[in-house]
PDB file of N, CA and C in Angstrom:
ATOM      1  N   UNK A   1       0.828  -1.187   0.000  1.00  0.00           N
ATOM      2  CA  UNK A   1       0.000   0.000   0.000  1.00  0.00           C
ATOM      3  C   UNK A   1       0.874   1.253   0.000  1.00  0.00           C
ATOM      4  N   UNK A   2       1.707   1.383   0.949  1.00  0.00           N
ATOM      5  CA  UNK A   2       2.350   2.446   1.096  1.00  0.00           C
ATOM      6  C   UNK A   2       3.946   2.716  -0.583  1.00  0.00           C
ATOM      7  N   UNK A   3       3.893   1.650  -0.667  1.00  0.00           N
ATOM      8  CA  UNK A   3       4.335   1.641  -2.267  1.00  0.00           C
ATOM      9  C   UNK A   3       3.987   2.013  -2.963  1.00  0.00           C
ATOM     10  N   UNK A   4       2.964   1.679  -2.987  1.00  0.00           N
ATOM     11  CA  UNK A   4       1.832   2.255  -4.224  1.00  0.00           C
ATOM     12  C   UNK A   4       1.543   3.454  -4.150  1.00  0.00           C
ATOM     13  N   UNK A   5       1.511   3.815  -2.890  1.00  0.00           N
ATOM     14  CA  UNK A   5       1.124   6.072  -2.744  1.00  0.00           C
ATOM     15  C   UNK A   5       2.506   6.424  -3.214  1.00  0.00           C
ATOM     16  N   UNK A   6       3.794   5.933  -2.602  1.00  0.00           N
ATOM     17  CA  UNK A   6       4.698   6.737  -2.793  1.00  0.00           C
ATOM     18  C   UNK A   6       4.997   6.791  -4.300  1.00  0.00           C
ATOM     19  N   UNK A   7       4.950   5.966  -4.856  1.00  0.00           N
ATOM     20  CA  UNK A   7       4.653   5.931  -6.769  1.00  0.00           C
ATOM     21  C   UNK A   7       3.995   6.817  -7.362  1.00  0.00           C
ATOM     22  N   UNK A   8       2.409   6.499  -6.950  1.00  0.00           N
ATOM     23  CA  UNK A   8       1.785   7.595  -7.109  1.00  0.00           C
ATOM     24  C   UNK A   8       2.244   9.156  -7.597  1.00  0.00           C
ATOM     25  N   UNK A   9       2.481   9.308  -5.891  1.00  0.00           N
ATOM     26  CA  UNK A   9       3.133  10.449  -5.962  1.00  0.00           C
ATOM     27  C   UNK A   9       4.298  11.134  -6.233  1.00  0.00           C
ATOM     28  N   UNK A  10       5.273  10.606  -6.824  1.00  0.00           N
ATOM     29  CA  UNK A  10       6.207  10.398  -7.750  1.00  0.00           C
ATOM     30  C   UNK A  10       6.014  10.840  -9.147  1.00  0.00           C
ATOM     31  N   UNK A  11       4.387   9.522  -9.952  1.00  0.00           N
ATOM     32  CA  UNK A  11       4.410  10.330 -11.218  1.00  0.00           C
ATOM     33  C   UNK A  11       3.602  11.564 -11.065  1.00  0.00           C
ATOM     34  N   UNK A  12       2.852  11.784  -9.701  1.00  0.00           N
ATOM     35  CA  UNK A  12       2.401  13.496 -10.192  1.00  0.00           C
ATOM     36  C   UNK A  12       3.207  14.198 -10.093  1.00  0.00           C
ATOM     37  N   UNK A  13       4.579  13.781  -9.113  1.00  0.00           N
ATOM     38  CA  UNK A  13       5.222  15.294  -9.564  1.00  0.00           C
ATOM     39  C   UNK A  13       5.806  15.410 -10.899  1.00  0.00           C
ATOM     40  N   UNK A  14       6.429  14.398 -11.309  1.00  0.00           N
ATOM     41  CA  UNK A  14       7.161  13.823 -12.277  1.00  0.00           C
ATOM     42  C   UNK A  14       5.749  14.848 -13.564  1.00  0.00           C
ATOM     43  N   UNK A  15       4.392  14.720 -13.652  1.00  0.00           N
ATOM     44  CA  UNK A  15       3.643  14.944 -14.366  1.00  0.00           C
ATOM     45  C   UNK A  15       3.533  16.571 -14.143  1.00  0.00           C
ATOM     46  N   UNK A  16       3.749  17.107 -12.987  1.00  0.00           N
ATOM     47  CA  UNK A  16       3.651  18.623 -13.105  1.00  0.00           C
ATOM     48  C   UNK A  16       4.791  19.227 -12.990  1.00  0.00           C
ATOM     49  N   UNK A  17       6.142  18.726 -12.926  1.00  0.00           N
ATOM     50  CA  UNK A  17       7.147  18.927 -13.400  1.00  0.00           C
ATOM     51  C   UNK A  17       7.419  19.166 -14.852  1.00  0.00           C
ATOM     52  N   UNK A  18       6.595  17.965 -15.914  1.00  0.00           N
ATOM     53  CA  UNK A  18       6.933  18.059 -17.148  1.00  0.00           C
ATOM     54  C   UNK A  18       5.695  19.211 -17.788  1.00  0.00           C
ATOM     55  N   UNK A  19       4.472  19.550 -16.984  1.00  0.00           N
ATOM     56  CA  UNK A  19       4.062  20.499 -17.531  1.00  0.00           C
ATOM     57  C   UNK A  19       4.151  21.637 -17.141  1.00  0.00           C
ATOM     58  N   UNK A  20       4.599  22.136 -16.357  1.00  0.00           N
ATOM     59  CA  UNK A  20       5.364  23.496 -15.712  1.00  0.00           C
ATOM     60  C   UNK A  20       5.787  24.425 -16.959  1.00  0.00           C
ATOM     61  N   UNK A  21       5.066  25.170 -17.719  1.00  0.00           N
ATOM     62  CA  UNK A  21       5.263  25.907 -18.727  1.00  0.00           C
ATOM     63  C   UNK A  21       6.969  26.961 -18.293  1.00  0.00           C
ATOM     64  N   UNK A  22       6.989  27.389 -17.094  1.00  0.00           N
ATOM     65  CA  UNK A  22       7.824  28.858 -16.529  1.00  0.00           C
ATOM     66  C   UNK A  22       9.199  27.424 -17.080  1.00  0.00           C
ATOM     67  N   UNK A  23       9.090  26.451 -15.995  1.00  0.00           N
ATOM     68  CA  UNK A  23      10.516  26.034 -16.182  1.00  0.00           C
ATOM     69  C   UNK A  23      10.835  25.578 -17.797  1.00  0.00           C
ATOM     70  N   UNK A  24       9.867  25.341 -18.205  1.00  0.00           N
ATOM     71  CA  UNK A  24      10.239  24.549 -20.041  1.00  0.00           C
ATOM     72  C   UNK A  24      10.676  25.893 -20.405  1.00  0.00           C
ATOM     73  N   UNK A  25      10.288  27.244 -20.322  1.00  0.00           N
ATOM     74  CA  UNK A  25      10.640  27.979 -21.190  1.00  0.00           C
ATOM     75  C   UNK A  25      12.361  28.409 -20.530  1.00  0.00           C
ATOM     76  N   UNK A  26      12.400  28.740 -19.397  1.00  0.00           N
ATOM     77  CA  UNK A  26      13.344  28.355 -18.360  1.00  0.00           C
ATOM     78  C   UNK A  26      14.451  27.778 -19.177  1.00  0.00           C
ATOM     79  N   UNK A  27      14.443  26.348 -19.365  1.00  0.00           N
ATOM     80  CA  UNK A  27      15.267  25.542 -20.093  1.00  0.00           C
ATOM     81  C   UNK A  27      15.791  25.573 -21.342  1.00  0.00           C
ATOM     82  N   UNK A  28      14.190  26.078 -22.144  1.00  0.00           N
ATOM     83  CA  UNK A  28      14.765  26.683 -23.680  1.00  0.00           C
ATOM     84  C   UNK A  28      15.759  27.754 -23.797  1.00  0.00           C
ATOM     85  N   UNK A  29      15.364  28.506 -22.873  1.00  0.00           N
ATOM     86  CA  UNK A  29      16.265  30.048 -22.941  1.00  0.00           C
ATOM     87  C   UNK A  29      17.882  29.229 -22.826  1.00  0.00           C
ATOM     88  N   UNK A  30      17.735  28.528 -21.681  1.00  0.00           N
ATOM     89  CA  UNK A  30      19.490  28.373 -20.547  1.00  0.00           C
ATOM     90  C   UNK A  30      20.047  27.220 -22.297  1.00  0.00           C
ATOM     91  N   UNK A  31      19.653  26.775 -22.867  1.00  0.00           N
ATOM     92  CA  UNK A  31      19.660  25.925 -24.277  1.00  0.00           C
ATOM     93  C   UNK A  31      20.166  26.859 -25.187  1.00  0.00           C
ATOM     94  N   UNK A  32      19.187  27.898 -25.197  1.00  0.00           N
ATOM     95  CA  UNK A  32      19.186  28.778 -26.450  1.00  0.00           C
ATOM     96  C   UNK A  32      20.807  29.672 -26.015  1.00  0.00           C
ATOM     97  N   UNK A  33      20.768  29.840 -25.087  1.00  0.00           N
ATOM     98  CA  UNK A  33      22.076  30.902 -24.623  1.00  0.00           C
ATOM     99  C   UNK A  33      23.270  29.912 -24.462  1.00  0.00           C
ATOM    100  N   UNK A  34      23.422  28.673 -24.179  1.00  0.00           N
ATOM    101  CA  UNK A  34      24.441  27.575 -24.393  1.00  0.00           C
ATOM    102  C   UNK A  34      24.736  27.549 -25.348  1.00  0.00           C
ATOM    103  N   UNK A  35      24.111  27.710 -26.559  1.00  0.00           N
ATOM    104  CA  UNK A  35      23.886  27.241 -28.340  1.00  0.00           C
ATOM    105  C   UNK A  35      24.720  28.311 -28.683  1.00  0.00           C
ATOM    106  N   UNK A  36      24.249  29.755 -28.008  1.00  0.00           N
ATOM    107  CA  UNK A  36      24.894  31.049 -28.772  1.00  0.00           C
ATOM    108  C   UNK A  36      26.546  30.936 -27.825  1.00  0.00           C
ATOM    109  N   UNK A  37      26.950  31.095 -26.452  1.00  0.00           N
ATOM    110  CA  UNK A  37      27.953  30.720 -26.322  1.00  0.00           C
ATOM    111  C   UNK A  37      29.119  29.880 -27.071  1.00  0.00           C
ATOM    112  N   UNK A  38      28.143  28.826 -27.250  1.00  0.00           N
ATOM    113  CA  UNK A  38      29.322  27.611 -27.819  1.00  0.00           C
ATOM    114  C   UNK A  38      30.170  28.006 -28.977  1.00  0.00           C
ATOM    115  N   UNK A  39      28.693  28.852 -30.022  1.00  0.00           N
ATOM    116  CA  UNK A  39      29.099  29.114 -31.467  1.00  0.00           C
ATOM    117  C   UNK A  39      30.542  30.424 -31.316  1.00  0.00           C
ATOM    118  N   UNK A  40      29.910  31.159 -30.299  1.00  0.00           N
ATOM    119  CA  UNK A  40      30.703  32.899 -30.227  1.00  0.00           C
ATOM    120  C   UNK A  40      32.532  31.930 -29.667  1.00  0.00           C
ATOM    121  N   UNK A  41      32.003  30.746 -29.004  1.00  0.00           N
ATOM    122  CA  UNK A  41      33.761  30.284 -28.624  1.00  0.00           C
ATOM    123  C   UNK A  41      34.251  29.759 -30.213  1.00  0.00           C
ATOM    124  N   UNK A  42      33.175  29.103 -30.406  1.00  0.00           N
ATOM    125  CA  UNK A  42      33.864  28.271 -31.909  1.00  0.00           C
ATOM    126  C   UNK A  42      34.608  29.553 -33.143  1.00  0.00           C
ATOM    127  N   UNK A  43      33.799  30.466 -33.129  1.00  0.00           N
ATOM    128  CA  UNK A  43      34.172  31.563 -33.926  1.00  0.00           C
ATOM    129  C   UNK A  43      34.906  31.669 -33.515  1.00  0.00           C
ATOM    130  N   UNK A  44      35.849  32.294 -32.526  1.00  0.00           N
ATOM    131  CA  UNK A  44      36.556  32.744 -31.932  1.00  0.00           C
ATOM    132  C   UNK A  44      37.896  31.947 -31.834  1.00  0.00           C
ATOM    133  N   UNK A  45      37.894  30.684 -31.456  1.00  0.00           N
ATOM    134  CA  UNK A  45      38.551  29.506 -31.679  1.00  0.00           C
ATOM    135  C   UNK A  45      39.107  29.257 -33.140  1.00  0.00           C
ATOM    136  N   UNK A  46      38.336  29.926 -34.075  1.00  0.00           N
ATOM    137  CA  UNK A  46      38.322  29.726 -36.029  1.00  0.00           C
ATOM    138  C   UNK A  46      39.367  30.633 -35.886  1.00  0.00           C
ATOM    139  N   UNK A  47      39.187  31.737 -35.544  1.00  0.00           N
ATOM    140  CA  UNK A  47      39.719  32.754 -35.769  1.00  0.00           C
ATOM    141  C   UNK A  47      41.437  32.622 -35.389  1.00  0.00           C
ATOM    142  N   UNK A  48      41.054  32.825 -34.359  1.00  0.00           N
ATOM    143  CA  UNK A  48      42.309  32.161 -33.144  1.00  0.00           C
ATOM    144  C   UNK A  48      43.401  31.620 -34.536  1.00  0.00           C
ATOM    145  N   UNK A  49      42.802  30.297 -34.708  1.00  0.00           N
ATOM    146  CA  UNK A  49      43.119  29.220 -35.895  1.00  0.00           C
ATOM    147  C   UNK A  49      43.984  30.089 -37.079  1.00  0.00           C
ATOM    148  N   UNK A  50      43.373  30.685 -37.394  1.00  0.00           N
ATOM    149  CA  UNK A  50      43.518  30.645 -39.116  1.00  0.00           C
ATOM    150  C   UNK A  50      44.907  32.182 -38.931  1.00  0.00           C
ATOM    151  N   UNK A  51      44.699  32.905 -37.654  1.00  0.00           N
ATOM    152  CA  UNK A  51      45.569  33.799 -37.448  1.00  0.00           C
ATOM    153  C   UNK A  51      47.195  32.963 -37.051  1.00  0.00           C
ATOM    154  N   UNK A  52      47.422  31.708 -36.849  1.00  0.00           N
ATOM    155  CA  UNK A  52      48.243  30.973 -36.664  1.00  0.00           C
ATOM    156  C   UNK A  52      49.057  30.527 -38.108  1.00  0.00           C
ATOM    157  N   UNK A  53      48.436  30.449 -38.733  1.00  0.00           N
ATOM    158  CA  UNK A  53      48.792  29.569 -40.092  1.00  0.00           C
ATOM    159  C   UNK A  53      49.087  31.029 -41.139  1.00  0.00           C
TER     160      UNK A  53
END
């Protein structure tokens, strides 16, 4: 019995965790700003590069 609640209640959070609109967008942004970082190092890194040779 007491298995079975704690499950339960597990997938509701698990279920209002995954619909939590604030944090999904939350995540897209911290994604979207990782994506632009990575590229501004890679450029930068190109650059770096080609000023060597």
């Amino acid at each position: 019995m007491r298995g079975g609640l704690g499950l339960a209640g597990w997938g509701l959070r698990l279920a209002s965790r995954r619909g939590d609109r604030g944090r999904q967008l939350d995540r897209l942004e911290a994604r979207a700003t990782a994506r632009r970082a990575l590229a501004e190092r890679d450029a930068l890194m190109g650059r770096a590069t080609t000023r060597l040779l």
